[in-house]
Protein backbone atom coordinates (compact mmCIF):
# COMPACT_ATOMS: atom_id res chain seq x y z
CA UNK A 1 -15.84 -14.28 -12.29
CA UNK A 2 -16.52 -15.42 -8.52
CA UNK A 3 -13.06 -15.82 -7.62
CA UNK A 4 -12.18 -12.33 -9.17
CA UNK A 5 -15.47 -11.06 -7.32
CA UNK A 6 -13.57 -12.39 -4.15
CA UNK A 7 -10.27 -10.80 -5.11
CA UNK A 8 -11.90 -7.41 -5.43
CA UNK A 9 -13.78 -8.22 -1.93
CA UNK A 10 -10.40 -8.80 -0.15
CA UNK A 11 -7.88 -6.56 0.81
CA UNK A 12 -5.09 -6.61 4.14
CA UNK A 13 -7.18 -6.24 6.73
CA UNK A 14 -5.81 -3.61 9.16
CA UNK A 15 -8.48 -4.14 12.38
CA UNK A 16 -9.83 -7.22 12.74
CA UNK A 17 -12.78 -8.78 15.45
CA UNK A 18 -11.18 -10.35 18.06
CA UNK A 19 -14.68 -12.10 18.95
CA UNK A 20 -15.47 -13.96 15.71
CA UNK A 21 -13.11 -17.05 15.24
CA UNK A 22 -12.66 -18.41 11.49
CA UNK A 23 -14.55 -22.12 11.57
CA UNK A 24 -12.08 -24.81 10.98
CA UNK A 25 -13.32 -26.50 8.33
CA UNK A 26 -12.85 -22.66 6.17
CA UNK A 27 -8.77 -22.83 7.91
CA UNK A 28 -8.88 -26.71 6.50
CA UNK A 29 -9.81 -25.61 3.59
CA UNK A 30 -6.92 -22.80 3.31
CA UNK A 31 -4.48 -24.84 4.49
CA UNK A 32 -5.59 -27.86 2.06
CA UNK A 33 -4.80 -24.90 -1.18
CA UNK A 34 -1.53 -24.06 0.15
CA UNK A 35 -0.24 -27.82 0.89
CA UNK A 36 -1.60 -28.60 -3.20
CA UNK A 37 0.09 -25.53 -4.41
CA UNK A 38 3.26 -26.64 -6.81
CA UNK A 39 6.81 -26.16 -5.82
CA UNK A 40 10.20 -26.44 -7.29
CA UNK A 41 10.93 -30.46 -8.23
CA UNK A 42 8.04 -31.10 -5.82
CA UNK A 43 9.92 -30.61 -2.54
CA UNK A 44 7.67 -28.55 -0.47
CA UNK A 45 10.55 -27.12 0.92
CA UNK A 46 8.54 -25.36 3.94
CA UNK A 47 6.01 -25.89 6.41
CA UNK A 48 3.01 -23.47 8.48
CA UNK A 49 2.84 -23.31 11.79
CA UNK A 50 -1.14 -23.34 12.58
CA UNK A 51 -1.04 -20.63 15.88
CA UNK A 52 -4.03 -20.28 18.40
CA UNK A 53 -2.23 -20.38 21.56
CA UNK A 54 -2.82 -16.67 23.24
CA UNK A 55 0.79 -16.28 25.06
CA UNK A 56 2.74 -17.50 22.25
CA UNK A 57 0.78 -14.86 19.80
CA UNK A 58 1.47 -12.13 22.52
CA UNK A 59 5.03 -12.45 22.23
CA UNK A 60 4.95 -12.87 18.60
CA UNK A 61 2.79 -9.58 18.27
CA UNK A 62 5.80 -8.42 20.56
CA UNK A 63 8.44 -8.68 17.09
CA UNK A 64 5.84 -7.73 14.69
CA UNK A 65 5.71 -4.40 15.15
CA UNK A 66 2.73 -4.69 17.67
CA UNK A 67 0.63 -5.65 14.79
CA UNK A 68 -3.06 -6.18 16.04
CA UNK A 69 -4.47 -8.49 13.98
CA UNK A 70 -1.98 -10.41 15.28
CA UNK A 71 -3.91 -11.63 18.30
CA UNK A 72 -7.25 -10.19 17.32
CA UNK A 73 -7.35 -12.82 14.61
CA UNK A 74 -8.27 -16.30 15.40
CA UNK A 75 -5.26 -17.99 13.80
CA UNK A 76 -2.04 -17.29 12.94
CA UNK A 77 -0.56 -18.80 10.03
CA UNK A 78 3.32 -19.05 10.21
CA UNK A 79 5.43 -19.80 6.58
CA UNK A 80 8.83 -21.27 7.49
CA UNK A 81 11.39 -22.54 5.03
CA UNK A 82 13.93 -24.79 5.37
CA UNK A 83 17.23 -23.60 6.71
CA UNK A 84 18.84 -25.92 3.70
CA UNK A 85 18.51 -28.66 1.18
CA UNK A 86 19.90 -31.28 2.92
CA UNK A 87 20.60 -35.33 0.95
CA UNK A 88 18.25 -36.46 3.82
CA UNK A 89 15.66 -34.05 2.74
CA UNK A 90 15.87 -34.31 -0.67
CA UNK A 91 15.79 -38.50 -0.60
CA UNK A 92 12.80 -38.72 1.81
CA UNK A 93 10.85 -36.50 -0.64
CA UNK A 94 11.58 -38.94 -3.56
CA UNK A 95 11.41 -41.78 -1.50
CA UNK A 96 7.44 -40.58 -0.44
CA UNK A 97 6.61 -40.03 -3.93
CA UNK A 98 7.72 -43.42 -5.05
CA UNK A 99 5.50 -44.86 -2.54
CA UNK A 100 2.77 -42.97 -3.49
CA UNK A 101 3.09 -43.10 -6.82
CA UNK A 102 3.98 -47.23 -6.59
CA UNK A 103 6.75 -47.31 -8.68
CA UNK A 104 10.15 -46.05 -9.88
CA UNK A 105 10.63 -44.24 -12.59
CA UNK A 106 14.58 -43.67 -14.16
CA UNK A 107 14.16 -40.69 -15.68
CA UNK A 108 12.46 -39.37 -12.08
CA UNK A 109 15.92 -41.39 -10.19
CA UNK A 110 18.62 -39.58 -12.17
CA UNK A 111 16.59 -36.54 -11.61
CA UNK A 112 17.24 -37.34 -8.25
CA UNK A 113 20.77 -37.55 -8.53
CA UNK A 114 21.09 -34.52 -10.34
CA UNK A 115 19.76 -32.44 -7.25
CA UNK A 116 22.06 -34.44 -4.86
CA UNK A 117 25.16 -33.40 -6.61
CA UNK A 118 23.81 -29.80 -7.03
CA UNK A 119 21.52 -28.62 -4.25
CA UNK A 120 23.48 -29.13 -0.77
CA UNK A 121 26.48 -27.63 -2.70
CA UNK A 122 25.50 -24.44 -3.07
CA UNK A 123 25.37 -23.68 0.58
CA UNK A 124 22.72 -23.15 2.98
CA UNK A 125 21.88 -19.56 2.58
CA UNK A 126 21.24 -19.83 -1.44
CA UNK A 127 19.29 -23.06 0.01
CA UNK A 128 17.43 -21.32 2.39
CA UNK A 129 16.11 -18.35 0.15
CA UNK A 130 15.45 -20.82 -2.56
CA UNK A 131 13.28 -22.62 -0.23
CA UNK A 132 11.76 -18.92 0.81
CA UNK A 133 10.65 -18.51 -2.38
CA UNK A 134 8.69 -21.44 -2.68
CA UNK A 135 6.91 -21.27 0.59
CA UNK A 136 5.39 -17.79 -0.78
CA UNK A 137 3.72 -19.67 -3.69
CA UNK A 138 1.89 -21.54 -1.17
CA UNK A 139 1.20 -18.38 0.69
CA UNK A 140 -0.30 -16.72 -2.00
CA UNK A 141 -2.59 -20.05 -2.39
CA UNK A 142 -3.44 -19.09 0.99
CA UNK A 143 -4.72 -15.47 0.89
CA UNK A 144 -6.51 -16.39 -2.55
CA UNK A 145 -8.19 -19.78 -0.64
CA UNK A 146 -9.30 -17.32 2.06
CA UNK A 147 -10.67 -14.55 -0.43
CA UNK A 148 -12.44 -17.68 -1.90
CA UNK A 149 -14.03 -18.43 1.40
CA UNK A 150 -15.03 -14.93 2.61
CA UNK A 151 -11.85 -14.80 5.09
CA UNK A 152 -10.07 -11.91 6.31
CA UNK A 153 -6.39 -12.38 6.47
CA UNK A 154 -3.33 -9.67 6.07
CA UNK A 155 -0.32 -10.65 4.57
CA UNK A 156 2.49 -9.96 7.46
CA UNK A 157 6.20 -9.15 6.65
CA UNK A 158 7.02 -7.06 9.17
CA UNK A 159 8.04 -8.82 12.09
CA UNK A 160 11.54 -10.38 13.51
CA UNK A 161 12.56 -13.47 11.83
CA UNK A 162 14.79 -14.78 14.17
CA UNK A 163 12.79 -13.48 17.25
CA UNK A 164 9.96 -15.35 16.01
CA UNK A 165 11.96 -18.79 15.11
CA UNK A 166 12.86 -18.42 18.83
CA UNK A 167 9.34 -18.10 20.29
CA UNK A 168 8.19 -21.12 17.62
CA UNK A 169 11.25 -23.10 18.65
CA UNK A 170 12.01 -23.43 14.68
CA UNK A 171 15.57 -23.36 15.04
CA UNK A 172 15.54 -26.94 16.52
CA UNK A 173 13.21 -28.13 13.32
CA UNK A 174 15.61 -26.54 10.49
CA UNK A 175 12.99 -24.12 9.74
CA UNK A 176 13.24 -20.32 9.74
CA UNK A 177 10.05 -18.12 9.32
CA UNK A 178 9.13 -16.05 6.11
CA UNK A 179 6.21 -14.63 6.30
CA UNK A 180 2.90 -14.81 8.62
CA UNK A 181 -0.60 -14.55 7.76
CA UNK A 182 -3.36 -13.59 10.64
CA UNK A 183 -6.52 -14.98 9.56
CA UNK A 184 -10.08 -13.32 11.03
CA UNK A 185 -12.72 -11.07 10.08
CA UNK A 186 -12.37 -7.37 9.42
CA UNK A 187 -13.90 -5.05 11.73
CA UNK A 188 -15.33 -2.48 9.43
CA UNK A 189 -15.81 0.08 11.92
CA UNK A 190 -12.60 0.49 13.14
CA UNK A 191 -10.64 -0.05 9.77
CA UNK A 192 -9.70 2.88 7.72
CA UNK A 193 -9.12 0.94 4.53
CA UNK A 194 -12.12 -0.83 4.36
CA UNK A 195 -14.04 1.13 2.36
CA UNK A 196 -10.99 2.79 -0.10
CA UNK A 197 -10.68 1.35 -3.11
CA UNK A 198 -8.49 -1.10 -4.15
CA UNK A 199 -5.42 0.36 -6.03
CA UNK A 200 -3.66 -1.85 -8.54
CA UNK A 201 -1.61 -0.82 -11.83
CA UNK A 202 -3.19 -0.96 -15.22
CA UNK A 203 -3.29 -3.85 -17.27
CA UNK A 204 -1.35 -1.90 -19.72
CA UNK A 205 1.04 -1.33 -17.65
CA UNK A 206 0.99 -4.49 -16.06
CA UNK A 207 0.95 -7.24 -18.58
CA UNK A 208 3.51 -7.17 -21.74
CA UNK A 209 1.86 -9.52 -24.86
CA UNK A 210 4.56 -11.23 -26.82
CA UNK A 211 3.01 -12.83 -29.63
C-alpha cells in the first residue's frame, strides 16, 4: 500500500521550486531502479544523461517547448537509445555478463548467435525504436523510484529530438534522445494541477481477466 500511497501522491509536476535541489543520494537511488530495470535479452540498449549544468539546460529548455521545469528542476534526466544494434554492441554485452557471471553457458552462446544473425539485419531505424522502447521501461522505473522517494519529476516528450542530441553531443556516442525527465519539487502555489485529482480509467475498463 505505500508505494500505491506514493503513486496517488505523484502526478507531472507543472511548476516546480527552482531553490530546493533533489539530494543525491534520492537521484542515486532513482537512477540505481532504472539501471536494475529488465530489458530485452539483457542489453540495456540506452543510457541517461544526468544534467545540472545551467547553459546546457537553457538551450535544452530552448527545444522543449520552453518547458519550465526544465531548469527550475535540479536535474535533468535525459533517456537516449541507441541509434542501432550493432555486432560490437551486442558481443560486449555478452562478453560483460560472462565475466560477471564467471562462466559460459551454450545455451546463453547460441543465443548469442541468434541475435547476431538477426538484429543488425533489420536496419537501424527498426533497431533504434526497438531500443526506444526499452529505455522507457527504465523510465517508468524512474518516475515510480521518485514517487517512492517523495520526488517531483514530469515525464517530458515534448521537446526536439535531434536539437537536443545536438546540444548533448549524442550523435558522436550513437545515442539519440527519447524522452527527458526534470526531477525537483513541486511548487504548490504556483501549480494549477496540484490539488485536481488524479484522473485514471476504471479498472473495469482497464484490466480484461482471462481465466
Amino acid at each position: 500500500m505505500q508505494l500505491l500511497d506514493k503513486l496517488q501522491w505523484r502526478y507531472a509536476t507543472k511548476a516546480m521550486d527552482a531553490e530546493r535541489a533533489v539530494p543525491a543520494d534520492k537521484v542515486e537511488r532513482i537512477l540505481e531502479a532504472a539501471r536494475l530495470a529488465p530489458t530485452s535479452s539483457g542489453l540495456q540498449p540506452f543510457e541517461i544523461l544526468v544534467v545540472t549544468n545551467a547553459e546546457l539546460r537553457e538551450k535544452i529548455k530552448a527545444v522543449a517547448w520552453n518547458q519550465a521545469q526544465v531548469t527550475d528542476g535540479s536535474h535533468l534526466l535525459v533517456f537516449a537509445a541507441w541509434d542501432d544494434y550493432t555486432p560490437e554492441r551486442i558481443n560486449a554485452m555478452f562478453d560483460y555478463t560472462n565475466d560477471v557471471r564467471g562462466f559460459k553457458n551454450e545455451g546463453w552462446e547460441a543465443y548469442r548467435r541468434q541475435l547476431l544473425a538477426t538484429y543488425p539485419g533489420r536496419g537501424s531505424q527498426v533497431n533504434f525504436e526497438h531500443a526506444a522502447r526499452q529505455a522507457y521501461i527504465g523510465f517508468g522505473a524512474a518516475v515510480i523510484a521518485a514517487a517512492f522517494e517523495e520526488v517531483d519529476c514530469t515525464p517530458m516528450e515534448g521537446f526536439d529530438p535531434a536539437a537536443v542530441d545536438e546540444i548533448l553531443g549524442l550523435r558522436a556516442r550513437g545515442l539519440k534522445s527519447v524522452v527527458m525527465l526534470p526531477l525537483g519539487y513541486r511548487k504548490a502555489e504556483n501549480d494549477w494541477l496540484v490539488n485536481l485529482p488524479k484522473v485514471r480509467r476504471p479498472r473495469a475498463q482497464f484490466v480484461t481477466e482471462v481465466a
